[in-house]
N, C-alpha and C. Protein backbone atom coordinates (compact mmCIF):
# COMPACT_ATOMS: atom_id res chain seq x y z
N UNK A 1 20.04 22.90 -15.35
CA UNK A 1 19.30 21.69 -15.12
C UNK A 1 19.38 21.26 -13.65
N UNK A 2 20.46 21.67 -12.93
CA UNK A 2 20.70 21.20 -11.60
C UNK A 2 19.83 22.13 -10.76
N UNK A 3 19.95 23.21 -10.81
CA UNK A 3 18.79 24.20 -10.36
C UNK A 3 17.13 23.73 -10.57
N UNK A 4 17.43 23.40 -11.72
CA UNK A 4 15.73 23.07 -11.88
C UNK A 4 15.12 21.57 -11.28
N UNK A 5 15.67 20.55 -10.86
CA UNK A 5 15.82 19.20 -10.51
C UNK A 5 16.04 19.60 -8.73
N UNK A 6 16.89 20.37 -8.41
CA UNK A 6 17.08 21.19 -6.75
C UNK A 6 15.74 21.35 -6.38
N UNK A 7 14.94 22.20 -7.62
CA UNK A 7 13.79 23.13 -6.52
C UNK A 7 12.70 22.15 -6.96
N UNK A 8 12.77 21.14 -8.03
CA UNK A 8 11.19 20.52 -8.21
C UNK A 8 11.57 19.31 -6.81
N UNK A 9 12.78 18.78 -6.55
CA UNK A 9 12.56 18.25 -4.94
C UNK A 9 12.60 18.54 -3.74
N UNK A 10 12.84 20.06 -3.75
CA UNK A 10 12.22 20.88 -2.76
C UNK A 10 10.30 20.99 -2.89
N UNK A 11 10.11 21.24 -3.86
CA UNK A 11 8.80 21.17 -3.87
C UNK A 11 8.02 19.54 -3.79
N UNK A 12 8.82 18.93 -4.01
CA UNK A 12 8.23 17.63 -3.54
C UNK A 12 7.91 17.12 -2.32
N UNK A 13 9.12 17.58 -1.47
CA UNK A 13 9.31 17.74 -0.03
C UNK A 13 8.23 18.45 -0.08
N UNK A 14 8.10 19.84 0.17
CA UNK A 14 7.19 20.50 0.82
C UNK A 14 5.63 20.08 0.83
N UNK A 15 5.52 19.08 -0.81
CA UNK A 15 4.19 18.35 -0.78
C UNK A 15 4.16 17.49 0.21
N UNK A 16 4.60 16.69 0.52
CA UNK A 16 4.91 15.56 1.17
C UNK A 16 4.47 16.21 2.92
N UNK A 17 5.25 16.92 2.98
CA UNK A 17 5.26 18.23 4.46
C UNK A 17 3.88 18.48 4.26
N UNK A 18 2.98 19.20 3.53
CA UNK A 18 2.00 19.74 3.33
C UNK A 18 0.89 18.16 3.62
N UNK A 19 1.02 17.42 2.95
CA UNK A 19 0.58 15.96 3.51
C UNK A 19 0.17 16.19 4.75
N UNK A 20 1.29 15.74 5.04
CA UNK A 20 0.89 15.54 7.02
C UNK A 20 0.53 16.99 7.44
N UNK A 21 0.97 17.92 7.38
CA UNK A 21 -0.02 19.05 7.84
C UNK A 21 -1.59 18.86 8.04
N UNK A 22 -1.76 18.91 6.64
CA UNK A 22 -3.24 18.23 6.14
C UNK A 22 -3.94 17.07 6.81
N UNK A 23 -3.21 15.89 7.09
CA UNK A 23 -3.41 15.48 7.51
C UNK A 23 -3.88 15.25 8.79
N UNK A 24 -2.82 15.98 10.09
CA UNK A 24 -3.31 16.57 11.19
C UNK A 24 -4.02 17.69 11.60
N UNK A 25 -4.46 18.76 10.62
CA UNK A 25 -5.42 19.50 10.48
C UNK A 25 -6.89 18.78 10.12
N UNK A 26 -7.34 17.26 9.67
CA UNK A 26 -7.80 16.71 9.43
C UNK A 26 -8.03 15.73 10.74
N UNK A 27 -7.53 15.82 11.60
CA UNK A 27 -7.83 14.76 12.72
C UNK A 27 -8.63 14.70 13.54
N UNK A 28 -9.63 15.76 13.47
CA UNK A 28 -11.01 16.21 14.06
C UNK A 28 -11.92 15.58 13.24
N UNK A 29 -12.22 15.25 11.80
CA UNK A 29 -12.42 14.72 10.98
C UNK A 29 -12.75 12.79 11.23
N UNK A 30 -11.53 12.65 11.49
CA UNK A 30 -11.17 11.46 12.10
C UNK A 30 -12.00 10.99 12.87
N UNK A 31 -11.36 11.50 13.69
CA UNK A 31 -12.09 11.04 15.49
C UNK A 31 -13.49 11.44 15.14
N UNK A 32 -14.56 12.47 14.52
CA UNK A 32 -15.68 12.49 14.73
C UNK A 32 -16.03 11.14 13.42
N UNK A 33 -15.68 10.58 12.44
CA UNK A 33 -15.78 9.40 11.99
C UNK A 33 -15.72 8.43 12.77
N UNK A 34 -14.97 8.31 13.33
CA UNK A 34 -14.40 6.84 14.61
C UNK A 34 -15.58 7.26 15.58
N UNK A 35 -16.20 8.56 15.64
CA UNK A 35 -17.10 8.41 17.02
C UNK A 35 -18.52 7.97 16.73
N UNK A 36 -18.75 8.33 15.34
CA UNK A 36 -20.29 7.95 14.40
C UNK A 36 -19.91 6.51 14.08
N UNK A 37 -18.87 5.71 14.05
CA UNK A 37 -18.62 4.40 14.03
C UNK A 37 -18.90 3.47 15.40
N UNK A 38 -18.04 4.41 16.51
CA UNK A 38 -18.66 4.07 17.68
C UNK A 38 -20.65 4.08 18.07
N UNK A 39 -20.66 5.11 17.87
CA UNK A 39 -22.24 5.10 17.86
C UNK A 39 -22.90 3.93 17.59
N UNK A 40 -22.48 4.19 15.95
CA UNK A 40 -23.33 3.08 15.34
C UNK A 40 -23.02 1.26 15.35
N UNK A 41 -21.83 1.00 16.02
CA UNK A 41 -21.60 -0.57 16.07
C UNK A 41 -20.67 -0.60 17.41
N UNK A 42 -20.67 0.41 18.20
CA UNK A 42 -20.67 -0.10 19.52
C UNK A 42 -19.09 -0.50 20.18
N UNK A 43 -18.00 -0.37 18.91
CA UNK A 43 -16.55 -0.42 19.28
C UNK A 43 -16.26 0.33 18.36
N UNK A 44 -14.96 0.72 17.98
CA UNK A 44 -13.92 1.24 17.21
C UNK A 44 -13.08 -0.27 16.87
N UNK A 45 -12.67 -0.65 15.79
CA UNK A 45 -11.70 -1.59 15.08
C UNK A 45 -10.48 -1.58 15.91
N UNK A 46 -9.67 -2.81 16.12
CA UNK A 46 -8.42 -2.46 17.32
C UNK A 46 -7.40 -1.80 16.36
N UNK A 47 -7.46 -2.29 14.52
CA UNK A 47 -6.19 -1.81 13.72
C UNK A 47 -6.51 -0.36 13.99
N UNK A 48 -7.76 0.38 13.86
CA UNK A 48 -7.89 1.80 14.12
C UNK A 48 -7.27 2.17 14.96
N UNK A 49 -7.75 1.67 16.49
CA UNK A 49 -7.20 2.17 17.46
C UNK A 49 -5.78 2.21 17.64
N UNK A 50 -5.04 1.01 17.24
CA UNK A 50 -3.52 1.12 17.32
C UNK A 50 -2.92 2.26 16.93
N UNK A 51 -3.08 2.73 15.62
CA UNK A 51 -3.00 3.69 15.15
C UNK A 51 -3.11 5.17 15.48
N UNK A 52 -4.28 5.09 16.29
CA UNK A 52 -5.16 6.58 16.62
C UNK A 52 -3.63 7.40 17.36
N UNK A 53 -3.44 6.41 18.45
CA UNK A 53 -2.56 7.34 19.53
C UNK A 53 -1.19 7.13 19.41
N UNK A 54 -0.52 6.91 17.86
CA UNK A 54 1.03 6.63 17.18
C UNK A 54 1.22 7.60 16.83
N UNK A 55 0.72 9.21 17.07
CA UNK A 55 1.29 10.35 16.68
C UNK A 55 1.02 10.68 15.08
N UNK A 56 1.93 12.10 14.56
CA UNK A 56 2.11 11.98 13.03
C UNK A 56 3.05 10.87 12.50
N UNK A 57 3.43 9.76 13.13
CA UNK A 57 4.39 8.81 12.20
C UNK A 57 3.43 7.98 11.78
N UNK A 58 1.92 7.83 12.03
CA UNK A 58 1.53 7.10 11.46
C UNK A 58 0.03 7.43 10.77
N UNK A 59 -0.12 8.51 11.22
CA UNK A 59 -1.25 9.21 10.67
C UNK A 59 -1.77 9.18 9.24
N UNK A 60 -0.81 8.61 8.76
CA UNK A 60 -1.89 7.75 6.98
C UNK A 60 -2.68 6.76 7.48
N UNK A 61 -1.60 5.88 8.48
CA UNK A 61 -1.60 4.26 8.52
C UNK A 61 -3.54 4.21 9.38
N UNK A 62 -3.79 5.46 10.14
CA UNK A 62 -4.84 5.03 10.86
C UNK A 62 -6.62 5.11 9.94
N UNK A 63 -6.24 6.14 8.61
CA UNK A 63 -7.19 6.42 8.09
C UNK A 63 -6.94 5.30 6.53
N UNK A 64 -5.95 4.52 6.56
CA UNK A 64 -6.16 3.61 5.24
C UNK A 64 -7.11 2.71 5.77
N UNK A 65 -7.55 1.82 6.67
CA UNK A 65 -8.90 1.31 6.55
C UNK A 65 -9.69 1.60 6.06
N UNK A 66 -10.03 3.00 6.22
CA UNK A 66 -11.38 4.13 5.73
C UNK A 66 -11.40 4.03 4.16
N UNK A 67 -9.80 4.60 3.89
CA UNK A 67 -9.64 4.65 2.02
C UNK A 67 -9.71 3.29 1.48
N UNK A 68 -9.57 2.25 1.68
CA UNK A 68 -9.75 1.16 1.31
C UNK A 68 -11.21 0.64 1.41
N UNK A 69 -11.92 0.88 2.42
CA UNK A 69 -13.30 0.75 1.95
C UNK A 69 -13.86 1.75 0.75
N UNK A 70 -13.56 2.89 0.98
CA UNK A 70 -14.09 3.97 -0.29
C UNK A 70 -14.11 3.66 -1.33
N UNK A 71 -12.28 3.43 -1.98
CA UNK A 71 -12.30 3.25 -3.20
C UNK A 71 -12.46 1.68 -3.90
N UNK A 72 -12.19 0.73 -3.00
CA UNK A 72 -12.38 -0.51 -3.54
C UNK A 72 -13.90 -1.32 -3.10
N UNK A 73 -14.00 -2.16 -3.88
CA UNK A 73 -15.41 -2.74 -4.09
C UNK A 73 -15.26 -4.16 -2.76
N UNK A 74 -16.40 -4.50 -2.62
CA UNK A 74 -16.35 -5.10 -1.50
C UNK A 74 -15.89 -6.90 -2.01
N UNK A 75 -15.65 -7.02 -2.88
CA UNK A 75 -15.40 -8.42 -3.39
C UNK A 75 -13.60 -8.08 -3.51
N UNK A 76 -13.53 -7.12 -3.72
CA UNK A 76 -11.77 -6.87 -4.11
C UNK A 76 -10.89 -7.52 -3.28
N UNK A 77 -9.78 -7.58 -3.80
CA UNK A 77 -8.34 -8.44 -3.39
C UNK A 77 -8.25 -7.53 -1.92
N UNK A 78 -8.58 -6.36 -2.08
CA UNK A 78 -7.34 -5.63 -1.18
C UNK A 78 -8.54 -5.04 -0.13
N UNK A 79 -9.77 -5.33 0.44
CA UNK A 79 -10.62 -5.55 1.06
C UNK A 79 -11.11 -6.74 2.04
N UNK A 80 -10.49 -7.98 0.99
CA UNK A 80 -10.67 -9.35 1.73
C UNK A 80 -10.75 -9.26 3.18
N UNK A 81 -9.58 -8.90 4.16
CA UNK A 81 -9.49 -8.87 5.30
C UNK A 81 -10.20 -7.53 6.19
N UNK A 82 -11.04 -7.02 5.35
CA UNK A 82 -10.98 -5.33 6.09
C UNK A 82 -12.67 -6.15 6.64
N UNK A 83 -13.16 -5.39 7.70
CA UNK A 83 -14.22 -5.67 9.05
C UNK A 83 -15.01 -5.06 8.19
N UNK A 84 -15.92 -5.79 7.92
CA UNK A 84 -17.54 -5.82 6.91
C UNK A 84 -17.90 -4.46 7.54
N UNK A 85 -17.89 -4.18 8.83
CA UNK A 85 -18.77 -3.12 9.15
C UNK A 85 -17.89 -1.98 8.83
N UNK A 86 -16.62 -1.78 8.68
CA UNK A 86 -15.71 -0.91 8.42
C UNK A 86 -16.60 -0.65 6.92
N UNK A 87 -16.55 -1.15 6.11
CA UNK A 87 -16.46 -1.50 4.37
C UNK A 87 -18.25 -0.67 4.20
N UNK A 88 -19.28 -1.45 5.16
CA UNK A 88 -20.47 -1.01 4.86
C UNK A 88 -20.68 0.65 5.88
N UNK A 89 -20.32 0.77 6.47
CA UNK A 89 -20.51 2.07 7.17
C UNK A 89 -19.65 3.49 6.47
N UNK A 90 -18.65 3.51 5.63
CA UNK A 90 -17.93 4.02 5.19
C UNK A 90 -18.87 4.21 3.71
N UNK A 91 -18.62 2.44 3.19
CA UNK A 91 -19.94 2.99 1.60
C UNK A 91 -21.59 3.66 1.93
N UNK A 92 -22.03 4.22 3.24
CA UNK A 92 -23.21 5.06 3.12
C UNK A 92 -22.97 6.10 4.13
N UNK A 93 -21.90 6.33 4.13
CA UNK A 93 -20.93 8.16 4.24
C UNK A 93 -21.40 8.49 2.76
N UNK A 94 -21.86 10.29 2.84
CA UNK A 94 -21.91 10.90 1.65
C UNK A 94 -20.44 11.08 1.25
N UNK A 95 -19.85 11.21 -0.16
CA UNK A 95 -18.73 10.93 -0.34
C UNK A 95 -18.23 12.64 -0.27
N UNK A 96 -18.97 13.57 0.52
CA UNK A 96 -18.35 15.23 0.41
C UNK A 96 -17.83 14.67 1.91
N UNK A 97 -18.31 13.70 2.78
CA UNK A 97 -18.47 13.79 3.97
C UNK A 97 -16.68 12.86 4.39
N UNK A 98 -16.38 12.27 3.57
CA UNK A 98 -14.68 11.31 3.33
C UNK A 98 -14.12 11.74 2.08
N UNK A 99 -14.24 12.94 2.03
CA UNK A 99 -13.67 13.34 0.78
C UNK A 99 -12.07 13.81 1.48
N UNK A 100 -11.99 14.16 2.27
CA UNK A 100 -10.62 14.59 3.15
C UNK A 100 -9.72 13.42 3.02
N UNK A 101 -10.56 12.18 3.28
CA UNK A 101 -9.10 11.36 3.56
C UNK A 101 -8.67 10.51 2.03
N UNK A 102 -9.97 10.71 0.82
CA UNK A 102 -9.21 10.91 -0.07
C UNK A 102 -8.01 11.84 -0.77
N UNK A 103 -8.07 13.10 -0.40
CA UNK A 103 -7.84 13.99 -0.84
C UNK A 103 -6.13 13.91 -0.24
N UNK A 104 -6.01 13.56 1.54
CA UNK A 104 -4.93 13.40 2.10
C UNK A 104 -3.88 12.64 1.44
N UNK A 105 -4.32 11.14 0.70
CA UNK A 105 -3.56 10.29 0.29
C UNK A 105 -3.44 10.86 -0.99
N UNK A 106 -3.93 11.40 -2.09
CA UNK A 106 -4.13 12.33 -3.08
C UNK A 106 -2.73 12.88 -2.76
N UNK A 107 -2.90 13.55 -2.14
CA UNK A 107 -1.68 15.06 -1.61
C UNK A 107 -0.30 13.67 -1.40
N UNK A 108 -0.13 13.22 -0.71
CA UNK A 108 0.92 12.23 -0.37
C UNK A 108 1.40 11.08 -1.42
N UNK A 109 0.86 10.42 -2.29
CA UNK A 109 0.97 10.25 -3.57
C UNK A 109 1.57 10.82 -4.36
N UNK A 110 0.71 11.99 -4.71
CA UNK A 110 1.95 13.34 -5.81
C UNK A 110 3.16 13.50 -5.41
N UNK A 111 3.41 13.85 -3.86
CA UNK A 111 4.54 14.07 -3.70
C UNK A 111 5.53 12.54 -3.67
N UNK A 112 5.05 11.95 -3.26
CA UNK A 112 5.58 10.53 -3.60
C UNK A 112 6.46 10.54 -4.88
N UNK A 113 5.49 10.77 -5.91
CA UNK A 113 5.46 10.26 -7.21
C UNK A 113 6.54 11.36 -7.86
N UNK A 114 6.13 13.04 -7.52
CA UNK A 114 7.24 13.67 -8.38
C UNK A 114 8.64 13.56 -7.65
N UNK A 115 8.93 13.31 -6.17
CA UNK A 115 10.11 12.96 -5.56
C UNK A 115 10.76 11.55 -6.32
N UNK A 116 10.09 10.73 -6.91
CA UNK A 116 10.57 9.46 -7.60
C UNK A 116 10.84 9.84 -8.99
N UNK A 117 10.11 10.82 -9.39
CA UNK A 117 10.68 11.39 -10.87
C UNK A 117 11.38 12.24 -11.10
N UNK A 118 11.73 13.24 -9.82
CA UNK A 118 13.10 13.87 -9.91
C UNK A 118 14.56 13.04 -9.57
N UNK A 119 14.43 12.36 -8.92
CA UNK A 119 15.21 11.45 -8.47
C UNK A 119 15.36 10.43 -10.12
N UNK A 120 14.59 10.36 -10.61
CA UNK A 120 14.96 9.73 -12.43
C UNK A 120 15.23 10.75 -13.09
N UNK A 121 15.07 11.88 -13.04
CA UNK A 121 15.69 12.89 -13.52
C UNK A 121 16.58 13.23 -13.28
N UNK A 122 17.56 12.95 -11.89
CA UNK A 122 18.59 13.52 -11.36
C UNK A 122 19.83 12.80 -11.58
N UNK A 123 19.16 10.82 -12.20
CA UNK A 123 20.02 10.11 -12.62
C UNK A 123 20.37 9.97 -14.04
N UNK A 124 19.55 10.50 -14.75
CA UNK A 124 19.51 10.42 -16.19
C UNK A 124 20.17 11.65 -16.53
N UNK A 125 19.79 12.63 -16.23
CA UNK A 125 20.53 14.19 -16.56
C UNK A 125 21.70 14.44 -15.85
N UNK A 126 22.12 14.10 -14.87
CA UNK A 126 22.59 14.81 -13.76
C UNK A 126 24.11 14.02 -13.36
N UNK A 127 23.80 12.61 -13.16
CA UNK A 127 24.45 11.64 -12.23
C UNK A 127 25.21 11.53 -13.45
């Protein structure tokens, strides 16, 4: 059981690792979003920009604006504060076209989630 609880949080890790890989293999992605944003309304958002040039320590933090317009509706709790033009320029992206930075938080989630359930596994069986 200790073997098997060892390698499913090794593999959690490596999701997690694989995350940000993904993620920065994805940052061309980014920036040509932020530049069709520029285009079309003439700045970039300052929360974006803070973000842009914080390296991989923050490289979720600069594309959750984006995922928060995608998946939530524009009346939602967790939208309230997000820049109308962020919210409407993002909902008429084809969704093959932001499917990456769903997919990123996707990948970072799982590993989230099975690192929190081996870790309940490691206390229930193990500890």
């Amino acid at each position: 059981m200790k073997s098997l609880i060892m390698f499913s949080s090794l593999f959690s890790f490596t999701v997690i690792v694989i995350a940000f890989i993904y993620s920065e293999l994805k940052n061309n992605k980014h920036k040509e979003l932020c530049n069709e944003f520029l285009e079309q309304y003439h700045y970039i958002p300052a929360d974006v920009l803070a973000y842009q040039s914080s390296g991989i320590l923050f490289t979720f933090q600069k594309d959750i604006f984006f995922l928060m317009a995608a998946i939530f509706n524009d009346d939602s709790f967790f939208v309230r504060n997000l820049d109308k033009n962020i919210y409407s320029f993002i909902k008429k992206q084809p969704s093959k076209k932001i499917f990456w930075i769903k997919a990123k938080f996707l990948i970072l989630i799982f590993g989230f989630i099975s690192l929190i359930a081996n870790y309940i596994a490691f206390t229930i069986f193990i500890k």
